[in-house]
N, C-alpha and C. Protein backbone atom coordinates (compact mmCIF):
# COMPACT_ATOMS: atom_id res chain seq x y z
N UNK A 1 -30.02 -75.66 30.49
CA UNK A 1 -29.82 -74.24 30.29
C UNK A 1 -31.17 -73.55 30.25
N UNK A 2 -31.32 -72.32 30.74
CA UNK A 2 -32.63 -71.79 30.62
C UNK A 2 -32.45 -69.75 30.62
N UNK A 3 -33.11 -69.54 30.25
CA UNK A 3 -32.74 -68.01 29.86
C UNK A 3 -34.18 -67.38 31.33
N UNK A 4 -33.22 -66.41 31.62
CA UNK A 4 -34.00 -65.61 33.10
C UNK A 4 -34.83 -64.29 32.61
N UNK A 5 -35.57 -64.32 32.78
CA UNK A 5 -36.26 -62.99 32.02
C UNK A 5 -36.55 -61.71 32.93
N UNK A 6 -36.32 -60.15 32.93
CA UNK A 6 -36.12 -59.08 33.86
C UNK A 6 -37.15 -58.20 33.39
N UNK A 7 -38.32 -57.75 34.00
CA UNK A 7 -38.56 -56.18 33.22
C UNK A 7 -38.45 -55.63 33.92
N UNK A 8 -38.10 -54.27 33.08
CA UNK A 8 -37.70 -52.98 33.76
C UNK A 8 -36.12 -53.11 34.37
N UNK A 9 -35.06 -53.22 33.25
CA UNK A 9 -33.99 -53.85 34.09
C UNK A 9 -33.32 -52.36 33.97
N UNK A 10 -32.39 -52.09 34.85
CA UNK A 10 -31.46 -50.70 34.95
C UNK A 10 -30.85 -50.57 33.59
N UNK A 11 -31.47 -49.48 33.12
CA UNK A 11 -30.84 -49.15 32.09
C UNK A 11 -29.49 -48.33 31.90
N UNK A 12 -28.75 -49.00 32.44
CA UNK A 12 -26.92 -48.63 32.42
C UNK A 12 -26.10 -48.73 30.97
N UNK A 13 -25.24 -48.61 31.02
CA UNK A 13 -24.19 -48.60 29.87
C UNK A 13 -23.83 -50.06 29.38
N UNK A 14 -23.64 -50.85 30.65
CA UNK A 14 -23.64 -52.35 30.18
C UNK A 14 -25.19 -52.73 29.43
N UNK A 15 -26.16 -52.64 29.88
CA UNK A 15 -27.60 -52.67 29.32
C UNK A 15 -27.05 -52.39 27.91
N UNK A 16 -27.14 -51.76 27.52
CA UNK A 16 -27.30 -50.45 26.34
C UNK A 16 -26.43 -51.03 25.36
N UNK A 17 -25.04 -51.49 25.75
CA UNK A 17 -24.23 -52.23 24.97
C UNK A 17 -24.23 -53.88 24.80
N UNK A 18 -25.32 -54.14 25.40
CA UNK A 18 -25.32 -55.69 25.46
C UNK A 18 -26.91 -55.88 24.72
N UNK A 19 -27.66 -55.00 24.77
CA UNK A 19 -28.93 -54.96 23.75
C UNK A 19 -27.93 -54.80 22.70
N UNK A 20 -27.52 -53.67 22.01
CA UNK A 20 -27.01 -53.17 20.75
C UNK A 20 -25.97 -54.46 20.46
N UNK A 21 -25.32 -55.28 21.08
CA UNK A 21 -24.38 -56.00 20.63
C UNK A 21 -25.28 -57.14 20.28
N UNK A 22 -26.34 -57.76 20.62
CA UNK A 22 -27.69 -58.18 20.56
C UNK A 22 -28.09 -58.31 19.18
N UNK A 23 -28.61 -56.83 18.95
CA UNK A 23 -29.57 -56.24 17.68
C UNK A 23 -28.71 -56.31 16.84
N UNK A 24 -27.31 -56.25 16.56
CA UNK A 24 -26.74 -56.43 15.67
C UNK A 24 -26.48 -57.77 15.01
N UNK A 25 -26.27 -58.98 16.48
CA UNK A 25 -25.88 -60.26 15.96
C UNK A 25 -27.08 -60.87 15.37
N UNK A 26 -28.15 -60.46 15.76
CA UNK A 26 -29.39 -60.97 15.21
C UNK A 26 -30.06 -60.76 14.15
N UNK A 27 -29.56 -58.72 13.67
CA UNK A 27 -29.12 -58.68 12.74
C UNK A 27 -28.17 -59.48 11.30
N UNK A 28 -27.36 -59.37 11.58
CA UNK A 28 -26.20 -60.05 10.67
C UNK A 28 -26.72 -61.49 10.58
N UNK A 29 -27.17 -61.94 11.26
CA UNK A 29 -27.49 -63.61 11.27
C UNK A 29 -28.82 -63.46 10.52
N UNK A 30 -29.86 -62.08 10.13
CA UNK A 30 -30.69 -62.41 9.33
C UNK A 30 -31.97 -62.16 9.94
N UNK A 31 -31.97 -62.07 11.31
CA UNK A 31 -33.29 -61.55 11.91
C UNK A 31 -33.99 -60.38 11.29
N UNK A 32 -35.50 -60.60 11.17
CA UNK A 32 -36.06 -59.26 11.19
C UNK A 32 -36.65 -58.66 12.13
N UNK A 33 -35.15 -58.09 12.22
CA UNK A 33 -35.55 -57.00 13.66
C UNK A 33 -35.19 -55.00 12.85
N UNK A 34 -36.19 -55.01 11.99
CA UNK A 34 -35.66 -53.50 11.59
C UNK A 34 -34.82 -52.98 10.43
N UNK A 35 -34.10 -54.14 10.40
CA UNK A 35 -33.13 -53.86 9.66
C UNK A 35 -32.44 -54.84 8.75
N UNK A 36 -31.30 -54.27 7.97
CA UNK A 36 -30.81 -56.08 7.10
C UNK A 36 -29.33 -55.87 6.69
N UNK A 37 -28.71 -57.07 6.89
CA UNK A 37 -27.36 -57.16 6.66
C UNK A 37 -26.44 -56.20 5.58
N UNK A 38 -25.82 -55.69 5.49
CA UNK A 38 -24.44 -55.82 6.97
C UNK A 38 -25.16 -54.39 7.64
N UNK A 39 -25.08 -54.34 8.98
CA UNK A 39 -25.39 -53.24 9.63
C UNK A 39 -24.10 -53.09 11.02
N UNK A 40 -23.83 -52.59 11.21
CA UNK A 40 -22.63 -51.79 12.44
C UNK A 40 -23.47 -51.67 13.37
N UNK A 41 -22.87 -51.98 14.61
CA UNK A 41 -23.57 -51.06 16.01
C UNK A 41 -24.06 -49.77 15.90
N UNK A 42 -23.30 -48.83 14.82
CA UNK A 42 -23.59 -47.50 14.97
C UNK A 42 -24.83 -47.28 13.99
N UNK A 43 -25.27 -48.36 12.94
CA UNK A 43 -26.26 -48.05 12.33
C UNK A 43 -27.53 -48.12 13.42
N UNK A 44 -27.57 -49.10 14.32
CA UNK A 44 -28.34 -49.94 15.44
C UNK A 44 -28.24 -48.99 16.17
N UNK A 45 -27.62 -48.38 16.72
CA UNK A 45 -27.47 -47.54 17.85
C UNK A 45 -28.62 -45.95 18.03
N UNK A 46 -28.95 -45.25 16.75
CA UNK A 46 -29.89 -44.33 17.03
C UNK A 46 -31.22 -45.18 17.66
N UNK A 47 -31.68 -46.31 16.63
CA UNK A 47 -33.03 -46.36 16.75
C UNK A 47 -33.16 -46.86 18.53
N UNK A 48 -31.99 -47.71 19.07
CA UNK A 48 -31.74 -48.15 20.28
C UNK A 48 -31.75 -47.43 21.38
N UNK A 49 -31.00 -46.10 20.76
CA UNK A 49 -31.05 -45.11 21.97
C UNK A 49 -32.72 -44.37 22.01
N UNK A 50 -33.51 -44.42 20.48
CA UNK A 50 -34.69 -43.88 20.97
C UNK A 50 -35.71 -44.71 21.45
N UNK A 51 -35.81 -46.27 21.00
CA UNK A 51 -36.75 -47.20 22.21
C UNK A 51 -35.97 -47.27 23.80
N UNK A 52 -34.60 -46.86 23.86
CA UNK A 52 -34.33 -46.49 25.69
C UNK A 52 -34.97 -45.33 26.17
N UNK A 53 -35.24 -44.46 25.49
CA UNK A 53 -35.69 -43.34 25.31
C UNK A 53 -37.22 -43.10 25.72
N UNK A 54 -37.89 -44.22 25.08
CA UNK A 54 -38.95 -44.44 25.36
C UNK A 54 -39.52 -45.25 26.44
N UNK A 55 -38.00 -46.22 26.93
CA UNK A 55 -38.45 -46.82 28.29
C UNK A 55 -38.21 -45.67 29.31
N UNK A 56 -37.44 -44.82 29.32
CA UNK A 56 -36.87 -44.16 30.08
C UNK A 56 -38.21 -43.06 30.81
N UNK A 57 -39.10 -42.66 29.68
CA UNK A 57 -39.88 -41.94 29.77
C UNK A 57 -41.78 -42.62 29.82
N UNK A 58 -41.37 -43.74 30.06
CA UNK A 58 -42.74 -44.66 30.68
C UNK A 58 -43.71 -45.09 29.26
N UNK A 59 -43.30 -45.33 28.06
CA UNK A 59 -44.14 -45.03 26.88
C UNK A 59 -43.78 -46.85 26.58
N UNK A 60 -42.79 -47.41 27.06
CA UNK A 60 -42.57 -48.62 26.61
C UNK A 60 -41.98 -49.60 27.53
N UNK A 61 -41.28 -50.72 27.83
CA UNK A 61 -40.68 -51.50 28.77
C UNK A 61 -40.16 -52.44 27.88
N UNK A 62 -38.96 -52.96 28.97
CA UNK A 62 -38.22 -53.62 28.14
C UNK A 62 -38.00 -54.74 28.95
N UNK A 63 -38.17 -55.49 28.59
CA UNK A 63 -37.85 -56.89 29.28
C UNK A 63 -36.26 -57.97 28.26
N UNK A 64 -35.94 -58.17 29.52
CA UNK A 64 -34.46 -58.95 28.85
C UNK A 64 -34.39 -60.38 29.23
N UNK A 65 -34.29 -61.21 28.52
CA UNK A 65 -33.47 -61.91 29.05
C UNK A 65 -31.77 -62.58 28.52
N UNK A 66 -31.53 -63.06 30.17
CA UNK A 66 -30.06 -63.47 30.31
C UNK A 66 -30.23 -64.60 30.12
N UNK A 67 -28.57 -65.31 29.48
CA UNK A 67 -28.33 -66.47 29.63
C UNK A 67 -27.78 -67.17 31.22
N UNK A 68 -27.34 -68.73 31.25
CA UNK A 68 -26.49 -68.70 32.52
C UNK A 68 -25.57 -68.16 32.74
N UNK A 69 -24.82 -67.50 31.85
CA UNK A 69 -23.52 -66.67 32.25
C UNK A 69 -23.74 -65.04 32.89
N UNK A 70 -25.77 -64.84 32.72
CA UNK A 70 -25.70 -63.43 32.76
C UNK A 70 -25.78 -62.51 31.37
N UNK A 71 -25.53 -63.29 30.43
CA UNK A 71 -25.37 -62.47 29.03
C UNK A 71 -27.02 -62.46 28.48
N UNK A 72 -27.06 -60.94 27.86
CA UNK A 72 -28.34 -60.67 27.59
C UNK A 72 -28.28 -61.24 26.04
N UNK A 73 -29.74 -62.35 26.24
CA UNK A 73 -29.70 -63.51 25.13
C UNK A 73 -30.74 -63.48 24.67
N UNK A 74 -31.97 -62.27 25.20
CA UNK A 74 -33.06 -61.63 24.47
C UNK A 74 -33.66 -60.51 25.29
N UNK A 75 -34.53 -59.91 23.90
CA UNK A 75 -35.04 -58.33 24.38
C UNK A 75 -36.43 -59.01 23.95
N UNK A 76 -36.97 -57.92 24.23
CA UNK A 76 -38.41 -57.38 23.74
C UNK A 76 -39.13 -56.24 24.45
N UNK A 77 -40.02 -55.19 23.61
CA UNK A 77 -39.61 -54.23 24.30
C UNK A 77 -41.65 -54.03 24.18
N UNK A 78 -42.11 -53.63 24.97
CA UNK A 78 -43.52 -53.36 25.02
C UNK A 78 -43.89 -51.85 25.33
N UNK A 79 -44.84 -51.98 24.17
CA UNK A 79 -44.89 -50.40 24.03
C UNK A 79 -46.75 -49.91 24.44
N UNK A 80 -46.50 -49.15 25.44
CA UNK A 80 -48.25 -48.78 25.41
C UNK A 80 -48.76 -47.83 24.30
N UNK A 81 -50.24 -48.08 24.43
CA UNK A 81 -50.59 -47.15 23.55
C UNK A 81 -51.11 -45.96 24.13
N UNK A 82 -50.98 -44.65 23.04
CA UNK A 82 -51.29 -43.57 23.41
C UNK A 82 -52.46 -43.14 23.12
N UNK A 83 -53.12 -43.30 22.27
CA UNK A 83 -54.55 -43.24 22.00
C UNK A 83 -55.48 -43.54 23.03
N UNK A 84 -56.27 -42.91 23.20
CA UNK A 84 -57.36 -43.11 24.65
C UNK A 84 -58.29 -44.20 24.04
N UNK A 85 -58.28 -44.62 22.73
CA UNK A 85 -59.19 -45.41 22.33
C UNK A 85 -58.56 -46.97 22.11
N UNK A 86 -57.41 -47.13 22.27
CA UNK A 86 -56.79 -48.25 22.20
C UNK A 86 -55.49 -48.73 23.42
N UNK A 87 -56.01 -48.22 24.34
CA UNK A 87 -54.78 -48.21 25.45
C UNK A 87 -55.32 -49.79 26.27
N UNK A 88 -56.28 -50.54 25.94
CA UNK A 88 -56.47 -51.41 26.33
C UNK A 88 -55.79 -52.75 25.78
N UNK A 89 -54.82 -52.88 24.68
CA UNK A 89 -53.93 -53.17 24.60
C UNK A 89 -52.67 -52.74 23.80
N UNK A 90 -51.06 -53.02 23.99
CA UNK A 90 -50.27 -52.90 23.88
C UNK A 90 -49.31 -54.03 22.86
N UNK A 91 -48.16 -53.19 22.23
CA UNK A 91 -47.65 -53.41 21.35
C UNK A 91 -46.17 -54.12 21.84
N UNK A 92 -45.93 -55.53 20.87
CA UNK A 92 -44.60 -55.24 21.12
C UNK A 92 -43.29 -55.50 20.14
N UNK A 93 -42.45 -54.70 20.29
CA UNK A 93 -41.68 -54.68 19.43
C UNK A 93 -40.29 -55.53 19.66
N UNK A 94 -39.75 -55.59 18.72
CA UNK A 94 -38.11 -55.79 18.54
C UNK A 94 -37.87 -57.08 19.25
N UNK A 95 -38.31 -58.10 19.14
CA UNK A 95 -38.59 -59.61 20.24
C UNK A 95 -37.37 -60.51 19.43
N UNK A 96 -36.07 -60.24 20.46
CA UNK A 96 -35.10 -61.27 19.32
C UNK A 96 -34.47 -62.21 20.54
N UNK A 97 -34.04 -62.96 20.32
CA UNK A 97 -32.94 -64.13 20.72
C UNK A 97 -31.78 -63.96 19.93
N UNK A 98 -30.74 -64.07 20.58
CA UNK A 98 -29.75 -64.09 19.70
C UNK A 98 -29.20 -65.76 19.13
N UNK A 99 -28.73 -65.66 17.83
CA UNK A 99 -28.82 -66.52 17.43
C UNK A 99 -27.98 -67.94 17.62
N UNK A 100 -27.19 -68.04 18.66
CA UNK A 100 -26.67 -68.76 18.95
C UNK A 100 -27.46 -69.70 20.15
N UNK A 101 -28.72 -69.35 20.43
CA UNK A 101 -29.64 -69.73 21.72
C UNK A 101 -30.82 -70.07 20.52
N UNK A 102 -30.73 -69.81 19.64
CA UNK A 102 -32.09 -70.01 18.85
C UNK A 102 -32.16 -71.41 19.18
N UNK A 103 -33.87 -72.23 19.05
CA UNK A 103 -33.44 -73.76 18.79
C UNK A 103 -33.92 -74.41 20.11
N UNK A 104 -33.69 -73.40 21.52
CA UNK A 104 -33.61 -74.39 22.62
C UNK A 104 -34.86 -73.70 23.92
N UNK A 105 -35.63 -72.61 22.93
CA UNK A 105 -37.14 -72.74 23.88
C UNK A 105 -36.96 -71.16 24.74
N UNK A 106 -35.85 -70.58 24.00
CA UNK A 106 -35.70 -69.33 24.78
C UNK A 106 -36.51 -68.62 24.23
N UNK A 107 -37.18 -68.45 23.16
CA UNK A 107 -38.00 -67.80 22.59
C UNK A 107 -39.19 -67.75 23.13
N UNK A 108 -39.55 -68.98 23.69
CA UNK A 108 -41.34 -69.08 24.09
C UNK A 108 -41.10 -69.21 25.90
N UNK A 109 -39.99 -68.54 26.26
CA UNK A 109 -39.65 -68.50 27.29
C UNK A 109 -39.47 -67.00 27.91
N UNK A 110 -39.10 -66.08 26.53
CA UNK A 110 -39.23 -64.57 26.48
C UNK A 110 -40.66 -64.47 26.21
N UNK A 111 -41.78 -65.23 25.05
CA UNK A 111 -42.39 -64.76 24.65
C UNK A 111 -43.58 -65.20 25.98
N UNK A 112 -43.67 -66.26 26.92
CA UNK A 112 -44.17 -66.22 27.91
C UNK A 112 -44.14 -65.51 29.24
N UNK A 113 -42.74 -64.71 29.09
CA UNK A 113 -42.65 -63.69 29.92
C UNK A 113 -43.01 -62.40 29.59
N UNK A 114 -43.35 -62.44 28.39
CA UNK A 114 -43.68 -60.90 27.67
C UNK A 114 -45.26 -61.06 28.05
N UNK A 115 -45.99 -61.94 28.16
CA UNK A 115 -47.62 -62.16 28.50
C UNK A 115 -47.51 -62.02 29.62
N UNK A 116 -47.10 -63.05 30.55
CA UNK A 116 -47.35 -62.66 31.86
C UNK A 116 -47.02 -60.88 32.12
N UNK A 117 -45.94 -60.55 31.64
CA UNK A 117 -46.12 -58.55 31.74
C UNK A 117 -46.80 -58.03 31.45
N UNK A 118 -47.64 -57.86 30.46
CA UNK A 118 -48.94 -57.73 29.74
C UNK A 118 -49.86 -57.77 30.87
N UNK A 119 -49.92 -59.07 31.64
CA UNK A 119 -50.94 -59.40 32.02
C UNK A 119 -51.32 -58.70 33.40
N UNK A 120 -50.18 -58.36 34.04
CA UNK A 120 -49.92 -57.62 35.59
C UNK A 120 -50.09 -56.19 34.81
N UNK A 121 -50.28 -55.39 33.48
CA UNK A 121 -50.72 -54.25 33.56
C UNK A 121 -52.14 -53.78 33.62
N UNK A 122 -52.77 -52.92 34.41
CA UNK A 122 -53.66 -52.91 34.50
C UNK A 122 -54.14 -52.26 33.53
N UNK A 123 -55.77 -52.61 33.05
CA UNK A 123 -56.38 -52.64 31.66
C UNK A 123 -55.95 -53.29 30.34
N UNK A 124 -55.13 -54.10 30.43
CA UNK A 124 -54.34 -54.67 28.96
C UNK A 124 -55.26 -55.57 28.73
N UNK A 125 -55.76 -55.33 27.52
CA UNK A 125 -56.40 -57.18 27.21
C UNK A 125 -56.21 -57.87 26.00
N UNK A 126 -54.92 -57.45 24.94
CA UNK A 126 -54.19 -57.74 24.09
C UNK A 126 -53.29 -57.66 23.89
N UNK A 127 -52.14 -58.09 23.12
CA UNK A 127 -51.19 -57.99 22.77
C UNK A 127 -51.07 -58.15 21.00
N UNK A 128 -50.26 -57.30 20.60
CA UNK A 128 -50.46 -57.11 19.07
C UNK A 128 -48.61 -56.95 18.67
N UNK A 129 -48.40 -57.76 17.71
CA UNK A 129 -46.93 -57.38 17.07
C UNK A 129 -47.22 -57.35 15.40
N UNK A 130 -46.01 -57.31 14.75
CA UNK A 130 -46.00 -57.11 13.76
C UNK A 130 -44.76 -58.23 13.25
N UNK A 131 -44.44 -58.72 12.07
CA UNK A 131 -43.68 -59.39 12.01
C UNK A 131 -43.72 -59.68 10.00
N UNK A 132 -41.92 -59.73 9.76
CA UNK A 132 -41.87 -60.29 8.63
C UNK A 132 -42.36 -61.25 7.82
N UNK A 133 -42.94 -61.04 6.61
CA UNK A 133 -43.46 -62.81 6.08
C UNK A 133 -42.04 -63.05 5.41
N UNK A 134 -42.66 -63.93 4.90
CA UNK A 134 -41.16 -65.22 4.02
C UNK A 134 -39.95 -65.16 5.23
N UNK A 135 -40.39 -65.42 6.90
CA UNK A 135 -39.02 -65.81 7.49
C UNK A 135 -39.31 -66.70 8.74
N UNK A 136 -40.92 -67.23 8.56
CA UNK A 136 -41.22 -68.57 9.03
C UNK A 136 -41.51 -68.05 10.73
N UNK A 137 -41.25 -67.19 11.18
CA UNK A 137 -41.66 -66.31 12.39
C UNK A 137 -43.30 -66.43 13.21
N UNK A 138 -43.97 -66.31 11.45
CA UNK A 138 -44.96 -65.95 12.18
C UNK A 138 -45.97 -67.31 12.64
N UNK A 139 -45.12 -68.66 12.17
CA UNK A 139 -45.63 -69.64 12.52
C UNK A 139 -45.16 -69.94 14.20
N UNK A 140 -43.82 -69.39 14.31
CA UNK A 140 -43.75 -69.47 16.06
C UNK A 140 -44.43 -68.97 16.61
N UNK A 141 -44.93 -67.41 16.24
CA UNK A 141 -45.65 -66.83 16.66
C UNK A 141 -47.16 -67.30 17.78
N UNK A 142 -47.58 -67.88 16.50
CA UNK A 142 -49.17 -68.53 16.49
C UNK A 142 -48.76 -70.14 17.09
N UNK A 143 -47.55 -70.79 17.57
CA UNK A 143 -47.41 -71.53 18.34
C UNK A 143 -46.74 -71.19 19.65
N UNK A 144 -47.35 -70.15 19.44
CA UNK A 144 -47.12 -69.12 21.04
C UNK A 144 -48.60 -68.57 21.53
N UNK A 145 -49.64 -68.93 20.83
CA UNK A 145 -51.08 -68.42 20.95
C UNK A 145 -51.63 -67.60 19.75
N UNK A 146 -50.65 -66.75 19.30
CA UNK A 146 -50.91 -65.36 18.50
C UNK A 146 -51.95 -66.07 16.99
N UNK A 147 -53.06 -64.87 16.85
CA UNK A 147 -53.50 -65.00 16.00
C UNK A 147 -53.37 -64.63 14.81
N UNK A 148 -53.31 -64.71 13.43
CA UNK A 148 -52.58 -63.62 12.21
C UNK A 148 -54.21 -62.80 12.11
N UNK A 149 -53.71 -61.76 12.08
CA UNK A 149 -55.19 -60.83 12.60
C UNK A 149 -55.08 -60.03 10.79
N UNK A 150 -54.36 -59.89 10.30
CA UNK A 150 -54.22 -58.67 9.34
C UNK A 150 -52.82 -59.12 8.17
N UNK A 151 -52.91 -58.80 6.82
CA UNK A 151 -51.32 -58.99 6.21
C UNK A 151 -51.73 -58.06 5.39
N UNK A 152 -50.39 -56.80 4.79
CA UNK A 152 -49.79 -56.05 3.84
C UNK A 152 -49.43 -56.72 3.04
N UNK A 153 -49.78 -57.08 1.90
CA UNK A 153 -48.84 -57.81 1.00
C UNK A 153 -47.91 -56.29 0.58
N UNK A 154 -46.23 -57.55 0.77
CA UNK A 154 -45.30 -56.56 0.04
C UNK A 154 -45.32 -54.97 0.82
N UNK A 155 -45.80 -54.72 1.96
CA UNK A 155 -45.65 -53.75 2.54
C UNK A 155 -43.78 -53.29 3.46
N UNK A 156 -43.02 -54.61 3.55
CA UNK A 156 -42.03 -54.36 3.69
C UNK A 156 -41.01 -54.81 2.26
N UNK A 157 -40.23 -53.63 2.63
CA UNK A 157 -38.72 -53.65 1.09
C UNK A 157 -37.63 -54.29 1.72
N UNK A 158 -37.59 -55.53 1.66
CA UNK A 158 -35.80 -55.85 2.13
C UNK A 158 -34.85 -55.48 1.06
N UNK A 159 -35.25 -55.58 0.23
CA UNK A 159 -33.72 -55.04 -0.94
C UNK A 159 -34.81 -54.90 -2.13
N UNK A 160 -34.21 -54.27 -3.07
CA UNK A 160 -35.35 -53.88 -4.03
C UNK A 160 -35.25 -55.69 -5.00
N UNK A 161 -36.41 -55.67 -5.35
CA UNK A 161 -36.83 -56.98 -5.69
C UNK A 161 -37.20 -58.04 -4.45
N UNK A 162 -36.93 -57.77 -3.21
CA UNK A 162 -37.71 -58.64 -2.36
C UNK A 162 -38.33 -57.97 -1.62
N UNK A 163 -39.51 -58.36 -1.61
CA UNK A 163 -40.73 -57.21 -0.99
C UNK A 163 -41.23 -58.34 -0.16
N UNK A 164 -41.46 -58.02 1.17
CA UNK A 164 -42.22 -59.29 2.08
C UNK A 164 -43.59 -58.94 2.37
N UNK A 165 -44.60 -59.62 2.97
CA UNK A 165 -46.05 -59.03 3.42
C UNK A 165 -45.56 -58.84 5.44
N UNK A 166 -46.43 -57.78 5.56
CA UNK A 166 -46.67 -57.42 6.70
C UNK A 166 -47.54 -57.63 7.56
N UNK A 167 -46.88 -58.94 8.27
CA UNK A 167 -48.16 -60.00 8.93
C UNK A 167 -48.20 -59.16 10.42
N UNK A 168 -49.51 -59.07 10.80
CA UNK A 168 -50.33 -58.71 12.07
C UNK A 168 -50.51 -59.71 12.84
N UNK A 169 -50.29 -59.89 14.01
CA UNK A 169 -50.91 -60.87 14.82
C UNK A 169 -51.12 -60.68 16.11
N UNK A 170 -52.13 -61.31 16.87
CA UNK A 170 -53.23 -60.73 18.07
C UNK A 170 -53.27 -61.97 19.67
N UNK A 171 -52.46 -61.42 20.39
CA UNK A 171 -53.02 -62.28 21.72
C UNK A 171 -54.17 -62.43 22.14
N UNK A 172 -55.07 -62.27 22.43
CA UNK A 172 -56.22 -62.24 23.82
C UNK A 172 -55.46 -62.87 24.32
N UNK A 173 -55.81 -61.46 25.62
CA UNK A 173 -55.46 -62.35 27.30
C UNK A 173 -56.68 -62.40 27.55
């Protein structure tokens, strides 16, 4: 089995509902992607329609990938920067697998397709995300290359009494 990776895929109605059906399961299963259990499509659905929003209008890209059936079995969405002083590299956000594919390499299979995109833009010479502590992430991360560049302690609130640190971490291409 192997997951196919697309950027810049048509952003249609099937798109749109197969990310959001996505962000939710990855959601509910515990991902930190934004948000935390129990959440509805319709909670998922503003922030979704404004990163389409932002692919739509050249500020970000979205790369998917499908499973063998065709089913979209991860996102990640890359965002340029707007600052004239940091446009030499780019951000990326919202990088999930859904959780029934977790386990079998689709991850460093999105996350090697998210570099090589990076890498075909012209002037990029980093890549920078952000990511939850206490959810073991950011060790895939950094067995994906990434460096931990920066941490917030306790800068994110999952529920009051669990406060996580806000780990930074840095490609060079």
């Amino acid at each position: 089995m192997t997951l196919t990776c697309e950027l810049d895929p048509v952003l249609d109605d099937a798109l749109r509902e197969g990310v959001l059906a996505l962000w939710t399961d990855v959601t509910e299963a515990g991902g930190a992607v934004g948000f935390v259990p129990p959440v509805t499509p319709e909670d998922i659905r503003p922030t979704l329609d404004a990163s389409l929003a932002a692919v739509a209008a050249g500020s970000r890209r979205l790369l998917v990938g499908r499973d063998e059936d065709g089913e979209i079995a991860g996102t990640v969405f890359l965002a340029f920067n707007e600052h004239r002083l940091m446009r030499h590299w780019l951000w990326l956000y919202t990088v999930m697998i859904h959780p029934r594919h977790q386990g079998r390499g689709y991850g460093r299979v999105l996350m090697s397709a998210a570099e090589a995109a990076a890498r075909s833009f012209p002037g990029i010479e980093a890549i920078r995300l952000t990511c939850r502590g206490g959810t073991g992430v950011d060790a895939f991360y950094a067995g994906c290359g990434y460096k931990e560049v920066g941490r917030v302690p306790d800068a994110i609130r999952v529920s009051p009494g669990d406060d996580r640190d806000d780990i930074m971490m840095l490609l060079t291409l």
